[in-house]
Protein backbone atom coordinates (compact mmCIF):
# COMPACT_ATOMS: atom_id res chain seq x y z
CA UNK A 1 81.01 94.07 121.06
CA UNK A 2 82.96 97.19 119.66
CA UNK A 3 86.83 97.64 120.93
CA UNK A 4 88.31 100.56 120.78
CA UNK A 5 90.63 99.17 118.17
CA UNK A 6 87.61 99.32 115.48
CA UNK A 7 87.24 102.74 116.21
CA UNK A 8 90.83 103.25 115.23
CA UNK A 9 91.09 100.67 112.90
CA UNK A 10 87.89 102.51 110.65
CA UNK A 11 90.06 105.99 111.31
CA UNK A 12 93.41 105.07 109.27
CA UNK A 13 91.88 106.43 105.59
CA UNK A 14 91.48 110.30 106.84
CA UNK A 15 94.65 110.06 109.39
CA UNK A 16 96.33 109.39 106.42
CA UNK A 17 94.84 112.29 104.59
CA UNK A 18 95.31 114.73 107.33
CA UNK A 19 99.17 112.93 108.01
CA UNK A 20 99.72 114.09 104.20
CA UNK A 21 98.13 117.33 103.97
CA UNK A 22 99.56 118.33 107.11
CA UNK A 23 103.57 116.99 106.33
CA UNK A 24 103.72 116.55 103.40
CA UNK A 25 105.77 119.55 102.93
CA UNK A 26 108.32 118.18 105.43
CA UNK A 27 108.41 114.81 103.83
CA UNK A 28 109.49 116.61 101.20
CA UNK A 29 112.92 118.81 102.73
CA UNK A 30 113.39 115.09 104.01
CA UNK A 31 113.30 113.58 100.48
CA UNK A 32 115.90 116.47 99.22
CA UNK A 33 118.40 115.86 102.15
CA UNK A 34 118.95 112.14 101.49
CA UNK A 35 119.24 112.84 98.19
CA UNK A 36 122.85 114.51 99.11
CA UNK A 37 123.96 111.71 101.84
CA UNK A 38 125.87 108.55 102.01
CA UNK A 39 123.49 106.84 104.12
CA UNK A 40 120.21 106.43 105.73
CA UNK A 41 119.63 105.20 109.12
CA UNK A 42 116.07 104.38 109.97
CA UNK A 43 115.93 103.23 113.99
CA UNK A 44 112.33 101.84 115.33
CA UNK A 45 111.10 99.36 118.27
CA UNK A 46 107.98 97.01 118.16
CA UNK A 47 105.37 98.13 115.38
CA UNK A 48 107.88 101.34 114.25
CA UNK A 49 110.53 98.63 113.74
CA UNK A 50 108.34 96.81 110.70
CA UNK A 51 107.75 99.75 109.31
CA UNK A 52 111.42 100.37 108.70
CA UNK A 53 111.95 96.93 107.32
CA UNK A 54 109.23 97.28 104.94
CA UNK A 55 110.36 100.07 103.35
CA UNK A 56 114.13 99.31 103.84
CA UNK A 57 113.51 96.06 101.68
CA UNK A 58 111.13 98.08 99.22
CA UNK A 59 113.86 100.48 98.39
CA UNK A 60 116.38 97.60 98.22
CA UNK A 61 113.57 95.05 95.72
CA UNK A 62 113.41 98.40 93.26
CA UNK A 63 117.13 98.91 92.92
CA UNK A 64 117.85 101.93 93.43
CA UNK A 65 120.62 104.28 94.67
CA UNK A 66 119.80 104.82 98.96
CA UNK A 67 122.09 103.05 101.18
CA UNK A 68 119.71 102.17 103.98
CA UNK A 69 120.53 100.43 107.42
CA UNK A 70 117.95 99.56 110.21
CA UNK A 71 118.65 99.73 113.90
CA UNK A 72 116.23 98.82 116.72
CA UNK A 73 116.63 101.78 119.42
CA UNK A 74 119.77 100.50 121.88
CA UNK A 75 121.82 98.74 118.80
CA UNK A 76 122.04 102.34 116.78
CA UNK A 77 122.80 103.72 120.56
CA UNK A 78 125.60 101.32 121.01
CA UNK A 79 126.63 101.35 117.27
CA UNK A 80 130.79 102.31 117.31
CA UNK A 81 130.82 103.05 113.75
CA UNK A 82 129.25 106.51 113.90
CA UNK A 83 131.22 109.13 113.28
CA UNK A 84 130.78 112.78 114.25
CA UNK A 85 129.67 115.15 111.59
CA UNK A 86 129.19 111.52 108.60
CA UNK A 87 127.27 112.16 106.02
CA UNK A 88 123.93 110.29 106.67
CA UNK A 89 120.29 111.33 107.55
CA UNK A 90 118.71 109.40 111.16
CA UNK A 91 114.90 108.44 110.97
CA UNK A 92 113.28 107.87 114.65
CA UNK A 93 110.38 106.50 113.87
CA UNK A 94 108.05 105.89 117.24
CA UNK A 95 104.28 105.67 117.66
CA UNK A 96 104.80 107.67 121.62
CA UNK A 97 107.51 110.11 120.51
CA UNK A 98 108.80 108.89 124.01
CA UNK A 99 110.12 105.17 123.69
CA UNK A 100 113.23 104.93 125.88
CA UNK A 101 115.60 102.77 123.48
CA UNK A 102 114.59 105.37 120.17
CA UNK A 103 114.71 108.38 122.25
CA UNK A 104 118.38 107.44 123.69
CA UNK A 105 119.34 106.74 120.15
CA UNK A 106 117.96 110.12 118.98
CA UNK A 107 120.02 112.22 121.52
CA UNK A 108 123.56 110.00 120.51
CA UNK A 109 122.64 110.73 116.96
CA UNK A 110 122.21 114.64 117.75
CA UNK A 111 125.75 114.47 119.64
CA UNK A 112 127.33 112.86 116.62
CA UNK A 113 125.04 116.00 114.30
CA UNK A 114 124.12 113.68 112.24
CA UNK A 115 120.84 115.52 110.87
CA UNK A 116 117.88 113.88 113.14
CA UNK A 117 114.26 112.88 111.85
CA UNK A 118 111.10 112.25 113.55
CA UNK A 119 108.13 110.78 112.95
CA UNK A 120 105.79 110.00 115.91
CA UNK A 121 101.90 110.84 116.83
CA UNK A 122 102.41 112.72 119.52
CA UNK A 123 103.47 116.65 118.67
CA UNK A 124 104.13 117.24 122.28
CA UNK A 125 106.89 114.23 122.42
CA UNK A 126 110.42 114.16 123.34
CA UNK A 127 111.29 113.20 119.78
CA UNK A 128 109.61 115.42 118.31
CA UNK A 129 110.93 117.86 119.70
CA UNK A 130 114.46 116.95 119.87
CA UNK A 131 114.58 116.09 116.31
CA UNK A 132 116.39 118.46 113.72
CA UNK A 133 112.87 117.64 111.46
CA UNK A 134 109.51 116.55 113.15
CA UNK A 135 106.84 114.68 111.38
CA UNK A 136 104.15 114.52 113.13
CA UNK A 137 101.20 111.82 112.23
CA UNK A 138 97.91 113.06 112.32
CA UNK A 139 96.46 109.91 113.96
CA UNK A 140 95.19 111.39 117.11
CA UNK A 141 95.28 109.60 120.27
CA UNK A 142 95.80 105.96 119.64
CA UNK A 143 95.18 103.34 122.62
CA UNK A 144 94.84 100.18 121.05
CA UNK A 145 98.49 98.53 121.89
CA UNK A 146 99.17 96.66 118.30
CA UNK A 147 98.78 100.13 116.26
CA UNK A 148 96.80 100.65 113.54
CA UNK A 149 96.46 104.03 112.08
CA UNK A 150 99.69 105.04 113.37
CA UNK A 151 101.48 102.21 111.81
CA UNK A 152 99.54 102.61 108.72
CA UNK A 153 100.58 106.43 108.77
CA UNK A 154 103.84 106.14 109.49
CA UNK A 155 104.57 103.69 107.15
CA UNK A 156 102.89 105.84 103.94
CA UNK A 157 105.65 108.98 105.83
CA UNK A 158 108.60 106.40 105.23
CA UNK A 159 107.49 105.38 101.64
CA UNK A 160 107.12 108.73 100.53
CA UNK A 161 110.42 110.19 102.11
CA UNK A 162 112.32 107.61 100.66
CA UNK A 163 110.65 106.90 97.23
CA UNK A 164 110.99 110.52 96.27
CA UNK A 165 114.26 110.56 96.92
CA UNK A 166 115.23 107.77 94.58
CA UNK A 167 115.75 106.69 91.25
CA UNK A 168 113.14 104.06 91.13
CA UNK A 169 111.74 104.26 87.60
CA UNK A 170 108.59 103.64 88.75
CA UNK A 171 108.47 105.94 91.43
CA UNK A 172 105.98 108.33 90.26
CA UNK A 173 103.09 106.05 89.60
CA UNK A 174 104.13 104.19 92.90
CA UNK A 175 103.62 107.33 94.85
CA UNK A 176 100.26 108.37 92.84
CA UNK A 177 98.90 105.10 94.19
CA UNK A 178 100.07 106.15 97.64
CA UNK A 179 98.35 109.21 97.43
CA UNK A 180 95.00 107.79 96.46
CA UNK A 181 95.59 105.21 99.14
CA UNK A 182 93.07 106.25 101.69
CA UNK A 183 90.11 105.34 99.17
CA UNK A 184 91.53 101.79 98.99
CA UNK A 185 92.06 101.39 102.57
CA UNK A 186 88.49 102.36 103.08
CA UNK A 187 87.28 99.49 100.56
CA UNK A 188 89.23 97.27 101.85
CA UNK A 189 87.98 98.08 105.84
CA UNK A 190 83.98 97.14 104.18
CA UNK A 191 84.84 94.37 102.17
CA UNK A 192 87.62 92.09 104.14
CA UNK A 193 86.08 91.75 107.75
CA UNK A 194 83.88 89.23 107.02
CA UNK A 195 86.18 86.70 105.78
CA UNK A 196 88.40 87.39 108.66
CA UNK A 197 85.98 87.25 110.74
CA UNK A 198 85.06 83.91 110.30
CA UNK A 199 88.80 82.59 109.79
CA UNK A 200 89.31 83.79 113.54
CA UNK A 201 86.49 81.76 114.52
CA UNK A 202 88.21 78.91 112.87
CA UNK A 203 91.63 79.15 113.97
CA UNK A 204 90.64 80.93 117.71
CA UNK A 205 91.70 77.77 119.57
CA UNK A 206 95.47 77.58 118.14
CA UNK A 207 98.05 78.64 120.46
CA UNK A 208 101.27 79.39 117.88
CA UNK A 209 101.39 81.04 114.69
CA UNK A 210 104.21 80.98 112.03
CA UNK A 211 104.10 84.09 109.90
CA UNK A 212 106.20 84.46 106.58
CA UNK A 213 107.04 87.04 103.75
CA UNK A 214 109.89 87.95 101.57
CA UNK A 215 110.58 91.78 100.59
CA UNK A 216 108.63 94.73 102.13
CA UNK A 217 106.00 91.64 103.39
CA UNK A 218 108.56 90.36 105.88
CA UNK A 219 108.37 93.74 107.94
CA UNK A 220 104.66 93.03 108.16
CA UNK A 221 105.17 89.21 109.27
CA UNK A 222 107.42 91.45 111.89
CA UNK A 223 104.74 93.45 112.66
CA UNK A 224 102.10 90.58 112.70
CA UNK A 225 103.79 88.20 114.53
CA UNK A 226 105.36 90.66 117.16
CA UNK A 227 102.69 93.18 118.06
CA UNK A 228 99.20 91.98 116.83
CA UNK A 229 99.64 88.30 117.61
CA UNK A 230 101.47 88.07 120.58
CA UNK A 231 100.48 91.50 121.66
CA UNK A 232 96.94 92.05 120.60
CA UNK A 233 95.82 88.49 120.34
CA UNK A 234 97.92 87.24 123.00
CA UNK A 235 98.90 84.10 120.73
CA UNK A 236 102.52 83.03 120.54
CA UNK A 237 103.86 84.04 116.96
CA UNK A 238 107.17 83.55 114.90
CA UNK A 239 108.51 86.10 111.99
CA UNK A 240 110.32 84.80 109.50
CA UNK A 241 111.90 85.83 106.01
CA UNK A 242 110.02 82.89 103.79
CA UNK A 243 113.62 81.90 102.72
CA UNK A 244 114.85 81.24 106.19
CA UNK A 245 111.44 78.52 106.34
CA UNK A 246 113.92 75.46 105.62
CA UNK A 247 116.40 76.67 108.26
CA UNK A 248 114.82 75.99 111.05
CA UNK A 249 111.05 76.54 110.58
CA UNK A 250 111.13 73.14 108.08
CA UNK A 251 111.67 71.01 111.34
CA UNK A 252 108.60 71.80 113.11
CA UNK A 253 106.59 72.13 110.06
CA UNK A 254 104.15 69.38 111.02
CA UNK A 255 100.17 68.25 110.42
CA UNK A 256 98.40 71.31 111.33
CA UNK A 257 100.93 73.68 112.49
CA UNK A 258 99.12 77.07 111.67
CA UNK A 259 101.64 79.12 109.13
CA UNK A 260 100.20 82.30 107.58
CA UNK A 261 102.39 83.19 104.38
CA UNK A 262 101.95 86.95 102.74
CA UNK A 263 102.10 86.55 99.39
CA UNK A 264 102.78 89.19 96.40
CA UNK A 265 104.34 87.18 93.02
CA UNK A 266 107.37 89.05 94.09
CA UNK A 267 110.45 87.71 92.50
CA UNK A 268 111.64 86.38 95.45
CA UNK A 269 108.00 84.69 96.37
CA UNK A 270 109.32 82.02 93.91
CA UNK A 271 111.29 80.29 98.27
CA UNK A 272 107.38 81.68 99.39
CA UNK A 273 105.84 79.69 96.87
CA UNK A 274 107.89 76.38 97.67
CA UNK A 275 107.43 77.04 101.40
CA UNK A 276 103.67 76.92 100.60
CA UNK A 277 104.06 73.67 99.10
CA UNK A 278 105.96 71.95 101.17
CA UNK A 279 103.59 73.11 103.68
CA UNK A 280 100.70 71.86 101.42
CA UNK A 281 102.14 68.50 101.29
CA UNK A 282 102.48 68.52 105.32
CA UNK A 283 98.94 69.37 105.50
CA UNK A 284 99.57 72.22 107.79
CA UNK A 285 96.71 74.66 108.16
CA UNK A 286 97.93 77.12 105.54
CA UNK A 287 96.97 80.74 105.54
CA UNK A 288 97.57 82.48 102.83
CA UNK A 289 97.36 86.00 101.86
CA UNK A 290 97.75 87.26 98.72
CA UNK A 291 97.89 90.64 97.04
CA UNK A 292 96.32 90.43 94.31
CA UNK A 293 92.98 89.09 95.75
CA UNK A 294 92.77 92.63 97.35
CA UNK A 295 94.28 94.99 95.19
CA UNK A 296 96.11 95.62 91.56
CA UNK A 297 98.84 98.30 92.96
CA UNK A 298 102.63 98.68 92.51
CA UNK A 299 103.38 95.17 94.49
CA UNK A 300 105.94 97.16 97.04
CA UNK A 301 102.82 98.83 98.41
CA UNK A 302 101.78 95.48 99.28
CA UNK A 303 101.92 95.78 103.25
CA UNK A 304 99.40 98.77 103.01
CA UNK A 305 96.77 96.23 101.95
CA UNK A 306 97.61 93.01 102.88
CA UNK A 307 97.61 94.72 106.90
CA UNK A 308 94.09 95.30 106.70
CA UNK A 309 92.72 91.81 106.35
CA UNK A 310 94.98 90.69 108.82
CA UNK A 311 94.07 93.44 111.28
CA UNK A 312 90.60 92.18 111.23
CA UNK A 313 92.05 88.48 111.71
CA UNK A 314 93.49 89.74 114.90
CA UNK A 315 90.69 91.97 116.44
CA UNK A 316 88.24 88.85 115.98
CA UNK A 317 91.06 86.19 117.00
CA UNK A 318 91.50 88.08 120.58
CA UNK A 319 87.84 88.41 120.32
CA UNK A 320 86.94 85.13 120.58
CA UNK A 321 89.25 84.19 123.17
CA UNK A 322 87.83 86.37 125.30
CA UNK A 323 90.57 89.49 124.83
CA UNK A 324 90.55 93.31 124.50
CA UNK A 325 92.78 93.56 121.20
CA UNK A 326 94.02 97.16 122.52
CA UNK A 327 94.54 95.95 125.90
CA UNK A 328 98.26 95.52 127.43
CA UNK A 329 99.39 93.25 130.42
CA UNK A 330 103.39 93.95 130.88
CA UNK A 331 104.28 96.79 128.33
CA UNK A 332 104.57 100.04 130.07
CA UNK A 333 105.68 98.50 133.46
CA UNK A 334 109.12 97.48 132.27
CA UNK A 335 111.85 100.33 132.44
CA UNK A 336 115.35 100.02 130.91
C-alpha cells in the first residue's frame, strides 16, 4: 500500500529544482544583506526548527565569519534583547507560512525593522506575505505531517543563503554539490528503500528510539526524533547532541535499547564514535548511519542524504504498525 507520503517523498528532486530556479535570485539579495549585518536570527518550530540547527551548526563546523542564533517561534517573540532598528537579518522559516508561534515572532521582528525573511510553501501565507523578502518553496501542496520535500527544500534555501554569504573556503564546491543535488537525491530514493525497508520490519515492535548526531546531523536527530518518529511513526523518540550521550542518555543505555547514531567522520564524531562503542559493548540494538555508505559530498551536506534512508525507515516503521505516516492525531487542534 502507497501513502501519500511516497508520493511526496519521490517529488523532493524536481521541488528542489523548481525551489532553485524559481528563488534563487532571492536567495541571492538574502546572501548580500547578511553579508553587511551583525547577526543572523533564524526562528523555526517542529521540522523548520532542524533545519535551522543544521545549518546553524554547518556554518559554525566551517569557521567562518556569520554570527548565527536560533529561536523556536515564542522564545525570539519573548526575546528582551532586540533592539529597534539592530543590525541583524530574521529568517522565518515555516512549512504553512501560518504557524502561530513563527508568525507572532515575524510581526515583533517587523516592529523592531529588523529586515524580515521568509521561507514557507505556501505563496498565499501570512509570512509570506508579511515578510520584507519571501521565499517561496516550490513543493506544492504537502500533506504528509513529518515533511519531506518541504524540509528537504527548505533546508537546500538555508544552505545556500548562508554559504554564499560566507567565507568558507570551500564554499564554492560545497554549493556546486548543492546544485547537482537533486540527481543524488533521486539515486538515493531507488537504491536505499530496500534496506530500510526491511530494518522497519525488524525494529517495528520497539516502542522508544534514541537518536544521536554531532554538527549539522544533530538538527536531523531533531528532526527524526521529533516529527518522523513520534509524529509519523507514532514511536516515542529522544534527540540528542552525541556528546550529551554520557549525561544522561549513558544511564538508560541498556541490552537492546534501540539508539540510531548519524554518523559523518566529522571531527567531532570522534564523542559519536565512543558513544557507538560503549553502546556496542552494552549490546544495544545499534543503528547506524553513515555518510559515506551513501554519498562522497562535502560532509556538511550530510543531512541532505543521510534523511533519505531514514525517511524510508519511517514510512515502513508506521507501516507496519498499522499507521498512515502523513496522518496527524492532535496537531492542528491545539491553539496557543
Amino acid at each position: 500500500m502507497k501513502y501519500k507520503m511516497y508520493d511526496e517523498m519521490m517529488e523532493q528532486p524536481d521541488s528542489l529544482r523548481k525551489t532553485f530556479e524559481s528563488e534563487k535570485s532571492k536567495m541571492d539579495e538574502v546572501s548580500s544583506l547578511i553579508s553587511d549585518v551583525d547577526k543572523v536570527y533564524l526562528i523555526g518550530c517542529g521540522s523548520s526548527i532542524s533545519t535551522c540547527y543544521s545549518v546553524r551548526d554547518a556554518i559554525r563546523m566551517s569557521s567562518t565569519n556569520i554570527d548565527i542564533e536560533v529561536y523556536t517561534g515564542y522564545e525570539f517573540y519573548y526575546n528582551k534583547k532586540l533592539v529597534e532598528n539592530e543590525n541583524s537579518i530574521a529568517i522565518f522559516t515555516s512549512q504553512s507560512g501560518e504557524t502561530a508561534d513563527t508568525l507572532a515572532s515575524l510581526r515583533r521582528a517587523n516592529e523592531f525593522n529588523i529586515h524580515t525573511v521568509s521561507i514557507s510553501n505556501e505563496p498565499d501565507s501570512s509570512m509570506i506575505k508579511e515578510a520584507k523578502t519571501p521565499i517561496v518553496t516550490r513543493c506544492e501542496t504537502e500533506t504528509a505531517i513529518l515533511g519531506t520535500k518541504t524540509y528537504i527544500t527548505q533546508l537546500a534555501s538555508l544552505y545556500q543563503i548562508l554559504f554564499a554569504a560566507s567565507d568558507y573556503e570551500a564554499k564554492d564546491e560545497l554549493l556546486a554539490q548543492l546544485a547537482e543535488m537533486p540527481d543524488l537525491l533521486e539515486e538515493l530514493l531507488k537504491t536505499t528503500e530496500y534496506d530500510n525497508r526491511l530494518l522497519a520490519q525488524d525494529f517495528k515492535n520497539e516502542d522508544i528510539f534514541y537518536c544521536l548526531g554531532s554538527g549539522p546531523n544533530f538538527g536531523l536527530a531533531y528532526k527524526l526524533a521529533m516529527t518522523m518518529l513520534m509524529e509519523g511513526a507514532i514511536k516515542h523518540a529522544c534527540p540528542e547532541y552525541s556528546a550529551e550521550f554520557r549525561h544522561g542518555l549513558i544511564e538508560r543505555a541498556e541490552k537492546d535499547v534501540p539508539i540510531i547514531f548519524l554518523r559523518s567522520d566529522f571531527e567531532s564524531d570522534e564523542i559519536t564514535d565512543k558513544a557507538i562503542d560503549f553502546s556496542e559493548n552494552l549490546k544495544l540494538k545499534s543503528i547506524i548511519y553513515e555518510l559515506k555508505d551513501y554519498a562522497d559530498v562535502d560532509k556538511l551536506l550530510s543531512p541532505f542524504v543521510l534523511v533519505i534512508p531514514l525517511e524510508w525507515f519511517v514510512y515502513y516503521l508506521a507501516h507496519y504498525n498499522g499507521e498512515d505516516p502523513g496522518a496527524t492525531r492532535h496537531i492542528g487542534k491545539v491553539r496557543y
